[in-house]
N, C-alpha and C. Protein backbone atom coordinates (compact mmCIF):
# COMPACT_ATOMS: atom_id res chain seq x y z
N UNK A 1 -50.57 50.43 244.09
CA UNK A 1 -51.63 49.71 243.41
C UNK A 1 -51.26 48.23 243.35
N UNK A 2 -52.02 47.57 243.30
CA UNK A 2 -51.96 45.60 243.16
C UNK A 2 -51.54 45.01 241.89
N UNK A 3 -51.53 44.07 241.84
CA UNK A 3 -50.78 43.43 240.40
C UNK A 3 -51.88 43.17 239.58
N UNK A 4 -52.74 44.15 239.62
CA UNK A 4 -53.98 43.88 239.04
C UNK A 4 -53.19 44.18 237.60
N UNK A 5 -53.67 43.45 236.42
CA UNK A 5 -53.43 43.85 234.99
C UNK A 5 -53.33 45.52 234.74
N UNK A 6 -54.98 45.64 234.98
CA UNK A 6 -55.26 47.00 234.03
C UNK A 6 -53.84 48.41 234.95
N UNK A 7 -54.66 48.18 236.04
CA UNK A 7 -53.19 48.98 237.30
C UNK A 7 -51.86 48.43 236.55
N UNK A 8 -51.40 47.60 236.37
CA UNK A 8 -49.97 46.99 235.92
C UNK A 8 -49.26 48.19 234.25
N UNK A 9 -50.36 47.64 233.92
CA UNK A 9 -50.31 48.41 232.21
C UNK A 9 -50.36 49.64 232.68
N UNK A 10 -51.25 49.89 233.25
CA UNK A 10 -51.16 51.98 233.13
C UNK A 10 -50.50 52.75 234.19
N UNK A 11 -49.16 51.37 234.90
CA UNK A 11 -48.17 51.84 235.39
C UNK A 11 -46.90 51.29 234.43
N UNK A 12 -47.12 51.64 233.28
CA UNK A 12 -46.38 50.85 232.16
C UNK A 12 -45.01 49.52 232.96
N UNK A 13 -45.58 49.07 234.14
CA UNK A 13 -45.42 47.93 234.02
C UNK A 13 -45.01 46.65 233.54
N UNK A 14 -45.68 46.52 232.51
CA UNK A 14 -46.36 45.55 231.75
C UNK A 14 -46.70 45.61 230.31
N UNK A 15 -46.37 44.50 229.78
CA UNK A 15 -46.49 45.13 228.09
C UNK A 15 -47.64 44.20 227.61
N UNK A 16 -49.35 44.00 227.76
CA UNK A 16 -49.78 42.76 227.68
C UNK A 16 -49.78 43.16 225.97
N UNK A 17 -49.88 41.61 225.13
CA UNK A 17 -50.36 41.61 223.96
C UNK A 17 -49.16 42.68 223.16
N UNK A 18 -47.99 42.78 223.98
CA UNK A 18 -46.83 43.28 223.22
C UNK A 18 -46.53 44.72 222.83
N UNK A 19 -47.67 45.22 223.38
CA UNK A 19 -47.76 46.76 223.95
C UNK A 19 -47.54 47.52 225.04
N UNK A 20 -46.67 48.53 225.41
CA UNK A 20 -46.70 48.63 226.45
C UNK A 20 -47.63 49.98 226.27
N UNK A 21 -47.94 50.78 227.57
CA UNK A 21 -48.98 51.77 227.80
C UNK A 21 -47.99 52.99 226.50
N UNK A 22 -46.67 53.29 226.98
CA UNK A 22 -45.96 54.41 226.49
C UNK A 22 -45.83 53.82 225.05
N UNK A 23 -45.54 52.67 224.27
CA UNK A 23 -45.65 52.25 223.24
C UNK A 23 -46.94 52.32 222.47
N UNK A 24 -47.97 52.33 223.20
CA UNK A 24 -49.31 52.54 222.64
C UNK A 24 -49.55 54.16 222.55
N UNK A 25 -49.13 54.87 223.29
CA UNK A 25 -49.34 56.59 223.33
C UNK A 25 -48.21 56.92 222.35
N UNK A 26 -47.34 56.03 221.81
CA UNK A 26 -46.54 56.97 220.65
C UNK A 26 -47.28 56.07 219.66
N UNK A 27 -47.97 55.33 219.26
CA UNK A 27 -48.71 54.71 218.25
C UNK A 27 -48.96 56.26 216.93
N UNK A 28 -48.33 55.62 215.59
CA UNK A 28 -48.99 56.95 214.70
C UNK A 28 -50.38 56.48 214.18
N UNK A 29 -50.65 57.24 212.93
CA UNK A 29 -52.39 57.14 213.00
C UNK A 29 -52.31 55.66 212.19
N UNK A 30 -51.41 55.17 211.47
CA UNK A 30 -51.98 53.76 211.16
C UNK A 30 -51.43 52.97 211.99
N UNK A 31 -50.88 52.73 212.81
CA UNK A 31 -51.31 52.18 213.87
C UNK A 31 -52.85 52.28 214.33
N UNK A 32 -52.96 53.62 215.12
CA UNK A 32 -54.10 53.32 215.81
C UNK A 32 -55.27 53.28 215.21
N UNK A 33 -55.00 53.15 213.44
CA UNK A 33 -56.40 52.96 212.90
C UNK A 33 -56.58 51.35 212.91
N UNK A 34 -55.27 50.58 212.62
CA UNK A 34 -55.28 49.31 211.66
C UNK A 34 -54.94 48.43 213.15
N UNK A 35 -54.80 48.82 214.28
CA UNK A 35 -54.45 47.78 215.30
C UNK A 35 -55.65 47.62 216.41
N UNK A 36 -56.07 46.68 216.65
CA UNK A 36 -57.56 46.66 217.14
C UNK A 36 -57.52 46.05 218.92
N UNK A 37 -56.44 45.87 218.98
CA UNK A 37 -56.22 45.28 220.53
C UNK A 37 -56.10 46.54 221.79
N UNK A 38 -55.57 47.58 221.25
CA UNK A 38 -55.59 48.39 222.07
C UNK A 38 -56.21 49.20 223.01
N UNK A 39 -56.81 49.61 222.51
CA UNK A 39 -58.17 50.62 222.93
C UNK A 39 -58.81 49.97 224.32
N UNK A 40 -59.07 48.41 224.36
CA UNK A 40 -59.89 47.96 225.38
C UNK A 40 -58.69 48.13 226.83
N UNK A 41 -57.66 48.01 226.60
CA UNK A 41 -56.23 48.48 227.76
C UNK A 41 -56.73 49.99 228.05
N UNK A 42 -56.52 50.82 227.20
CA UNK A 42 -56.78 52.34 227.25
C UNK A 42 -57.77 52.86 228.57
N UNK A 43 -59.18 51.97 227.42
CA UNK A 43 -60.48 52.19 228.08
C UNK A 43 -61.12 50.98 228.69
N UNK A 44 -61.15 50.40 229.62
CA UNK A 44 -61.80 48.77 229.70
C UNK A 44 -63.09 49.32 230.42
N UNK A 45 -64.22 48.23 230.33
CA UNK A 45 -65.17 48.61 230.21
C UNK A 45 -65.86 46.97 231.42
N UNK A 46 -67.22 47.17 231.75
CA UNK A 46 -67.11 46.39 232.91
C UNK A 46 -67.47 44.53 231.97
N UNK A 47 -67.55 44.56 230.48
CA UNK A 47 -68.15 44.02 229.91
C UNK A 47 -66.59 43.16 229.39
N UNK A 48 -66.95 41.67 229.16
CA UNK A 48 -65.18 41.25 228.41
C UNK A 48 -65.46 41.67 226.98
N UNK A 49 -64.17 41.99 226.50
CA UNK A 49 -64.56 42.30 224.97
C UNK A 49 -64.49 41.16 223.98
N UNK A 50 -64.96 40.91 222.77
CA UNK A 50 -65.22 40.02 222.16
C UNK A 50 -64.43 40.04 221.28
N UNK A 51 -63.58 41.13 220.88
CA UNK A 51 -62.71 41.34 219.91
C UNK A 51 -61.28 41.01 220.74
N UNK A 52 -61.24 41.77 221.83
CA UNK A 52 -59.86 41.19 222.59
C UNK A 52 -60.40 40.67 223.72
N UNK A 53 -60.76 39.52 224.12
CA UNK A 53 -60.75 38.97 225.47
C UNK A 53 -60.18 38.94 226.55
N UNK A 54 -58.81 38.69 225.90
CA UNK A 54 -57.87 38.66 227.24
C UNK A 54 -57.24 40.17 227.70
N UNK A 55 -58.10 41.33 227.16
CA UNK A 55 -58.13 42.81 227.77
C UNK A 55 -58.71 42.74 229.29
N UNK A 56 -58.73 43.62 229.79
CA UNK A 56 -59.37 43.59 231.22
C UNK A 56 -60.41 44.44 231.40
N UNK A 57 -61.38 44.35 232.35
CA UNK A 57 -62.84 44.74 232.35
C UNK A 57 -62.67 45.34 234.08
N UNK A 58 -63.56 46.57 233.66
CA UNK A 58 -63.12 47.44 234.17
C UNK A 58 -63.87 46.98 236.00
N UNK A 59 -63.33 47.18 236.97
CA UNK A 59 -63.88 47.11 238.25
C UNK A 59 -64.45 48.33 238.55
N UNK A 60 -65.09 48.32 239.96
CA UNK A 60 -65.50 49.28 240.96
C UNK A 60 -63.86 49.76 241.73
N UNK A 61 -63.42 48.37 241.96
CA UNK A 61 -61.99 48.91 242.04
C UNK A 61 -61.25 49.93 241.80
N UNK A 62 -61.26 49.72 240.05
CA UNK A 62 -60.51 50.38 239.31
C UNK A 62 -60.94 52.04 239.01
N UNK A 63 -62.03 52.31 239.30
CA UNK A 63 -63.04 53.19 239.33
C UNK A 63 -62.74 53.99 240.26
N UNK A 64 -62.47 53.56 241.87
CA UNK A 64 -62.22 54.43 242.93
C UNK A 64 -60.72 54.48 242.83
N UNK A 65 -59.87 53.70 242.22
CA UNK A 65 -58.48 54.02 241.88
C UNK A 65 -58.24 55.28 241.28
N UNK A 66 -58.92 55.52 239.90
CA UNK A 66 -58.89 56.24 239.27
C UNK A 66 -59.29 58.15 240.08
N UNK A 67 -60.12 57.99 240.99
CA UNK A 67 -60.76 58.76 241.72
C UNK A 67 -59.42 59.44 242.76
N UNK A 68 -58.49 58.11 243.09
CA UNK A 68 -57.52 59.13 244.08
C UNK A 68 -56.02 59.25 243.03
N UNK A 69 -56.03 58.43 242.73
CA UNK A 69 -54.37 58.71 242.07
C UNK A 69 -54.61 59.49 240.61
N UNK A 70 -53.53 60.25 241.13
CA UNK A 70 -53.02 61.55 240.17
C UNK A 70 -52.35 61.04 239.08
N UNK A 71 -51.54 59.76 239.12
CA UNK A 71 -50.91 58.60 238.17
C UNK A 71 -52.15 58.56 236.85
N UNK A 72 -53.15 57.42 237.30
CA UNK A 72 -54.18 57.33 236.47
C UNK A 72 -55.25 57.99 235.91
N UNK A 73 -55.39 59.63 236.60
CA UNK A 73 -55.72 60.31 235.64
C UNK A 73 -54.91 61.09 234.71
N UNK A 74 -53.65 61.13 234.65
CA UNK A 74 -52.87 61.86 234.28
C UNK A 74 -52.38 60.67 232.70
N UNK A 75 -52.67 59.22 233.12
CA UNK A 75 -52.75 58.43 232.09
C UNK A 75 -53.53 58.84 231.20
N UNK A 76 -55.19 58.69 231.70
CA UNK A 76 -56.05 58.67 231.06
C UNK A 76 -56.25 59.68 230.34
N UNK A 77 -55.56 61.13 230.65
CA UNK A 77 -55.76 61.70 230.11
C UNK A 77 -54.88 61.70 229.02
N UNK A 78 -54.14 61.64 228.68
CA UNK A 78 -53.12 61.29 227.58
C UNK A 78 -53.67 60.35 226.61
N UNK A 79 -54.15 58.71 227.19
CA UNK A 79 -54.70 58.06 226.60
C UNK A 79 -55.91 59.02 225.47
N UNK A 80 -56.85 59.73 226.43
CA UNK A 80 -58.31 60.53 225.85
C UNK A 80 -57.32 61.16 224.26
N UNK A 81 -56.28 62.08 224.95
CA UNK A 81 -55.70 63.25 223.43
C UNK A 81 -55.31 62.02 222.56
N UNK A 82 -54.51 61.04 222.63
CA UNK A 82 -54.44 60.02 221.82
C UNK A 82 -55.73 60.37 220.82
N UNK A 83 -56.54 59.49 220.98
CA UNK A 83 -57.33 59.53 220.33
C UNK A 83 -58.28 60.34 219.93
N UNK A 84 -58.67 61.57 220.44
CA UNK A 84 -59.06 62.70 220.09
C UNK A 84 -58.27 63.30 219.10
N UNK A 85 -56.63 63.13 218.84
CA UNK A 85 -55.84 63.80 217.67
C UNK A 85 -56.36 62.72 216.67
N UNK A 86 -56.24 61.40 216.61
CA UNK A 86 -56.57 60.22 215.90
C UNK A 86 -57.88 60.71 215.23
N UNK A 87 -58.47 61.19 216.20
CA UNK A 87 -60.46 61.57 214.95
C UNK A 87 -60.14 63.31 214.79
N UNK A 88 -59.19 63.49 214.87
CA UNK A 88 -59.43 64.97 214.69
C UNK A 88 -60.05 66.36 215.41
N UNK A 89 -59.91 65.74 217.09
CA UNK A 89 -60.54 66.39 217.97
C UNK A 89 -59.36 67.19 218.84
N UNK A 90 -59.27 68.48 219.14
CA UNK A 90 -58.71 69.06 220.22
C UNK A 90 -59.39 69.20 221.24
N UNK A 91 -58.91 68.85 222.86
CA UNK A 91 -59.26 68.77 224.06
C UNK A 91 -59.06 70.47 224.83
N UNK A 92 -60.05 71.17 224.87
CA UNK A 92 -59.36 72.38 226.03
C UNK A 92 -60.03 72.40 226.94
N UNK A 93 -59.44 72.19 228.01
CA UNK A 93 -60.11 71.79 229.72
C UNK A 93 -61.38 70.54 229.10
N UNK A 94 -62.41 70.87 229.45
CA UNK A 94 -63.34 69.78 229.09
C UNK A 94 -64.46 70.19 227.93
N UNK A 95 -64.01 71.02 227.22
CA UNK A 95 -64.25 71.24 226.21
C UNK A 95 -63.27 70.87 224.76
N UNK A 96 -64.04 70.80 223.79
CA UNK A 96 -63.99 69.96 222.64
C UNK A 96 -63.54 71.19 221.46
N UNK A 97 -62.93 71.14 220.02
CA UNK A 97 -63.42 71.69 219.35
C UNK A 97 -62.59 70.80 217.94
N UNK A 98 -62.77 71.43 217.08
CA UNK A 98 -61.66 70.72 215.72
C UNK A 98 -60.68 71.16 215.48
N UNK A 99 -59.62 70.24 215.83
CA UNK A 99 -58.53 70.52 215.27
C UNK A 99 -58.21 70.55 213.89
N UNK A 100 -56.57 70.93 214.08
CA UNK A 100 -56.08 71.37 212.48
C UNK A 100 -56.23 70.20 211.84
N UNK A 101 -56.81 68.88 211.74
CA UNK A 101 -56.36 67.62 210.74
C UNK A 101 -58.20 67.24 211.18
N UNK A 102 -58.73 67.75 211.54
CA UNK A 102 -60.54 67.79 211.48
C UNK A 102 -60.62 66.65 210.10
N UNK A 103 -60.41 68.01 209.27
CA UNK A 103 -60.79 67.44 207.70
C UNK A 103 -61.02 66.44 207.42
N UNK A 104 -59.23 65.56 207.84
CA UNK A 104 -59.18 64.40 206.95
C UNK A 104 -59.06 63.84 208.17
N UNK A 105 -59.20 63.56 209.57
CA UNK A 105 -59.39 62.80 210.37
C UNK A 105 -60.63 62.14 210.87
N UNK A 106 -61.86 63.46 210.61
CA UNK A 106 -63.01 63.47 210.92
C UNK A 106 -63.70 62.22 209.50
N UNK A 107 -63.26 61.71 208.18
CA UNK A 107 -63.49 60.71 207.55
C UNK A 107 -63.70 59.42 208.23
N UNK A 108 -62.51 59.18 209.33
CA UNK A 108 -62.73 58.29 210.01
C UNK A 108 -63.84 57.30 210.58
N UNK A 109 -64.92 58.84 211.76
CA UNK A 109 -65.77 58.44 212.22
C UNK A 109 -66.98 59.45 211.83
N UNK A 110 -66.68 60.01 210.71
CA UNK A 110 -67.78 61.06 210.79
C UNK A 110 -68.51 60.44 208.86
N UNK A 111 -69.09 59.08 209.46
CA UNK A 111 -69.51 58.30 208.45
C UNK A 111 -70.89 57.71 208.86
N UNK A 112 -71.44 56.46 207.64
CA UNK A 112 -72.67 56.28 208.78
C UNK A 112 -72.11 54.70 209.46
N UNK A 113 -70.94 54.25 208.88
CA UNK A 113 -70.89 53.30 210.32
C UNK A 113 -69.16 52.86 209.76
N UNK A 114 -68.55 53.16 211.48
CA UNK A 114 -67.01 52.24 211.25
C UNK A 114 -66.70 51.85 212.54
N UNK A 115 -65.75 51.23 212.69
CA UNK A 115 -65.20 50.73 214.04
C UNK A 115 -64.73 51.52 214.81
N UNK A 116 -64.65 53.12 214.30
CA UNK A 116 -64.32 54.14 215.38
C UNK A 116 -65.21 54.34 215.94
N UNK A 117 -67.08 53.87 215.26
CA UNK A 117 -67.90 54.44 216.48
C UNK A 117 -67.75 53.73 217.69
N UNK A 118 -67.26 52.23 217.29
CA UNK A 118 -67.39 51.66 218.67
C UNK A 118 -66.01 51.97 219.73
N UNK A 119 -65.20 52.83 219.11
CA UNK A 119 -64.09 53.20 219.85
C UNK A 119 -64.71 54.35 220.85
N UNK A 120 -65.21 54.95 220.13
CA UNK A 120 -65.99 56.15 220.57
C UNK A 120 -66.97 56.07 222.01
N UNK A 121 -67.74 54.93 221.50
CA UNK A 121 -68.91 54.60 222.61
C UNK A 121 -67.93 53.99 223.79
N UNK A 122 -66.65 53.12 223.52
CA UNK A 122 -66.13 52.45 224.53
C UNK A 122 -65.25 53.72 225.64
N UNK A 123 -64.72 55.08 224.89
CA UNK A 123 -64.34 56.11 225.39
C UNK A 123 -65.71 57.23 226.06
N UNK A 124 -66.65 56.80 225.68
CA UNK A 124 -67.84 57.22 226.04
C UNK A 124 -68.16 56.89 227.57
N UNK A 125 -68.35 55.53 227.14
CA UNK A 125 -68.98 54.53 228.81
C UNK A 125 -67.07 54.65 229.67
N UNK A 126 -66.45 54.50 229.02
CA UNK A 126 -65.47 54.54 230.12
C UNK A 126 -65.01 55.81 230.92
N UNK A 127 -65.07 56.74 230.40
CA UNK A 127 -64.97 58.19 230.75
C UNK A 127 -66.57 58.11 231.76
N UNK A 128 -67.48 58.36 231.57
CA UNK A 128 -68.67 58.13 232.38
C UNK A 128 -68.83 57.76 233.64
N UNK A 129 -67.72 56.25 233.38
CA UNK A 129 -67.73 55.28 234.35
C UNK A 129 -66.44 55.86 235.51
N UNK A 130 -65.50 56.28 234.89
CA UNK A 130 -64.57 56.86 236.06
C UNK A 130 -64.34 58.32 236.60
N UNK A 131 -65.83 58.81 236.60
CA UNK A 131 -65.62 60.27 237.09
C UNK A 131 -65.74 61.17 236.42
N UNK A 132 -65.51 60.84 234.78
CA UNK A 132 -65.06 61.95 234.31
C UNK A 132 -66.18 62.13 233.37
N UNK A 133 -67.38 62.29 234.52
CA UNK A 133 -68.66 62.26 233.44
C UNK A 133 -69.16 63.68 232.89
N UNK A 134 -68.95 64.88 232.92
CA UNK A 134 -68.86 65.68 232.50
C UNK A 134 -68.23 66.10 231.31
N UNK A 135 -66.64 65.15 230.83
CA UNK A 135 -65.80 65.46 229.90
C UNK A 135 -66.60 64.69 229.38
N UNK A 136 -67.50 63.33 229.32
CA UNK A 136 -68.23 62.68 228.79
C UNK A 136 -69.17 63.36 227.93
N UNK A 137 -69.58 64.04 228.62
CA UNK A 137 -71.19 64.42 228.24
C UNK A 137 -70.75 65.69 227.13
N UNK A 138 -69.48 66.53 227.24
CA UNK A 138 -69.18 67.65 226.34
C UNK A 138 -68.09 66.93 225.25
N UNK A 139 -67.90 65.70 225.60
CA UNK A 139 -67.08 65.16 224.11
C UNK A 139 -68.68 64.58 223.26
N UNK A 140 -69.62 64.17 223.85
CA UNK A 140 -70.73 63.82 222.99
C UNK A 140 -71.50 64.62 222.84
N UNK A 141 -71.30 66.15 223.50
CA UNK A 141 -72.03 67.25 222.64
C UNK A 141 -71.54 67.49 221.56
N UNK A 142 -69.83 67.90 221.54
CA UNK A 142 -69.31 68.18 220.19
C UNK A 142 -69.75 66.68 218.94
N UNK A 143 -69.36 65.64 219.52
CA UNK A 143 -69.80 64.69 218.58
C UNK A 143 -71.49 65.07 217.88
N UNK A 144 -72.04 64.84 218.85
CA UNK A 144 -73.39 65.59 218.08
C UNK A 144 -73.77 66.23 217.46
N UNK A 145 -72.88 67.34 217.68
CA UNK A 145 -73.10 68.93 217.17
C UNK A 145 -72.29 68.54 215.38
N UNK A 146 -71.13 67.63 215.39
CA UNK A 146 -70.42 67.69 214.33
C UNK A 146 -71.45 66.54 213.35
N UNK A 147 -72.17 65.17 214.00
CA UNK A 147 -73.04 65.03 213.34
C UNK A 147 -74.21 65.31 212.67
N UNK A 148 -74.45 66.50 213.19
CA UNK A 148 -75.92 67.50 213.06
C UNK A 148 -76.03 68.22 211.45
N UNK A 149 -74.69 68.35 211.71
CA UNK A 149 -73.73 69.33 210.93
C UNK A 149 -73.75 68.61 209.53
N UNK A 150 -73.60 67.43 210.05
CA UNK A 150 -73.28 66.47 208.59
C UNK A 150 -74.48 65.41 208.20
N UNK A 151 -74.51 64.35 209.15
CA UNK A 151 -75.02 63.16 208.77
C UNK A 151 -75.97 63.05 209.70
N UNK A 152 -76.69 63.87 210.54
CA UNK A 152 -77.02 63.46 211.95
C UNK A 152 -78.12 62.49 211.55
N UNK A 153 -78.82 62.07 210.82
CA UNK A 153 -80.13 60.45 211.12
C UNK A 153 -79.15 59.29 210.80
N UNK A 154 -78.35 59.59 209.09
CA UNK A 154 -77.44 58.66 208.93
C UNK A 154 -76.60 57.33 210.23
N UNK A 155 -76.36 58.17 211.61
CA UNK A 155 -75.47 57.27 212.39
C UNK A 155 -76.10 57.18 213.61
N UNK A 156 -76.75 55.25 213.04
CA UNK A 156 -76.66 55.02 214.28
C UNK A 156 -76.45 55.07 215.77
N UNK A 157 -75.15 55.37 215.77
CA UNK A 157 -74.09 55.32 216.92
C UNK A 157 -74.13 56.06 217.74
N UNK A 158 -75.33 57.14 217.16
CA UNK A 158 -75.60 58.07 218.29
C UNK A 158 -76.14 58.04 219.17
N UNK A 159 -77.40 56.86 219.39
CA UNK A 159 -78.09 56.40 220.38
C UNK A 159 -76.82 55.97 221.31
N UNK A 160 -75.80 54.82 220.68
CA UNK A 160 -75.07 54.27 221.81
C UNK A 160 -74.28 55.63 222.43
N UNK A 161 -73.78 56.25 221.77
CA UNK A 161 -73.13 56.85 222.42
C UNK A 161 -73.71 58.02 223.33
N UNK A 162 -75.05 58.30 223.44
CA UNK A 162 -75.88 58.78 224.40
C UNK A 162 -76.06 58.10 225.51
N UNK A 163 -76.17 56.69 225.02
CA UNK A 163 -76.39 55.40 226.39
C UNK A 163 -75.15 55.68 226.90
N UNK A 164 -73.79 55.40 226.49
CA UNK A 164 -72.46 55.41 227.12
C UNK A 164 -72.46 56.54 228.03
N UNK A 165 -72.34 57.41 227.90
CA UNK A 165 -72.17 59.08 228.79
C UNK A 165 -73.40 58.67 230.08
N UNK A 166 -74.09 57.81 230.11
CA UNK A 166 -75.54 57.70 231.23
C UNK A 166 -74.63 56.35 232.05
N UNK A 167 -73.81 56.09 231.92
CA UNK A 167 -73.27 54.85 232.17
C UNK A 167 -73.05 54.97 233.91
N UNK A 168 -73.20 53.89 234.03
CA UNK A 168 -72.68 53.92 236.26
C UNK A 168 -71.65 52.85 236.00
N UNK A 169 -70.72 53.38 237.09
CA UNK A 169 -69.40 52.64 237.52
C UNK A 169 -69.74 51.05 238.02
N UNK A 170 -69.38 50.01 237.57
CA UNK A 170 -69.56 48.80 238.13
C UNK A 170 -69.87 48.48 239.75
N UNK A 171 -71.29 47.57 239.93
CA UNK A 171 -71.04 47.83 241.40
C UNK A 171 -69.87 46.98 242.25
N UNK A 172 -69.68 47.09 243.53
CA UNK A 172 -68.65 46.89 244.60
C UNK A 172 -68.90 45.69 244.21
């Protein structure tokens, strides 16, 4: 892969913003509640972010990268359980369900508005965007299904995160 940033970092490489990829995957939960730079490394998206700028935005490149090397999905997927344990979600194959810390994890984002939704929507459109639009579409069924359950008119976030899962890979 090229000395492209995002390739650099999720060949832990590179530590941008003083993180490295393996330093960010042992992150505990206050970390990854109270540190806001991360996530856009994780997941970059084709858009610059406004909260971290100097994150990287995702290519067509990076997209068909993701498509052959066994490296970067094998990241991403690690990256995904990250944060699926973080809201209280267990991953089996591409199905969803609640894990043992649901309870008090699911407080997080299972509200009518916090900065995990937009973590959510950015793991939404980025999953979408690299293939893995299927794990997309059954992490925002369970999301649905758990808002239905609870708050479902209450959150917003559900429109975006319906838009995210419809998302296309940046063009060439």
């Amino acid at each position: 892969m090229t000395d492209d940033p995002w390739f650099q970092f999720m060949q832990s490489l590179s530590a941008p913003q003083g993180h490295a990829l393996r330093d960010i995957q042992a992150f505990d939960h206050d970390q990854l509640e109270f540190t806001h730079t991360y996530i856009q490394w994780l997941f970059p998206l084709p858009e610059v972010s406004t909260i971290n700028p100097e994150a990287p935005v995702l290519t067509a490149l990076h997209c068909e990268a993701v498509a052959i090397s066994p490296l970067l999905k094998k990241q991403i997927g690690i990256n995904l359980d990250l944060m699926l344990r973080h809201w209280g979600i267990q991953r089996q194959a591409v199905d969803f369900i609640k894990a043992a810390n649901f309870d008090t994890q699911s407080v997080l984002w299972l509200t009518e508005f916090d900065h995990n939704h937009l973590r959510i929507t950015r793991v939404l459109a980025f999953l979408a965007m690299t293939g893995f639009g299927v794990v997309a579409e059954r992490l925002y069924t369970f999301f649905h299904a758990r808002l239905q359950d609870e708050l479902y008119n209450k959150i917003g976030a559900l429109k975006y995160w319906r838009d995210a899962i419809r998302r296309s890979p940046p063009p060439v």
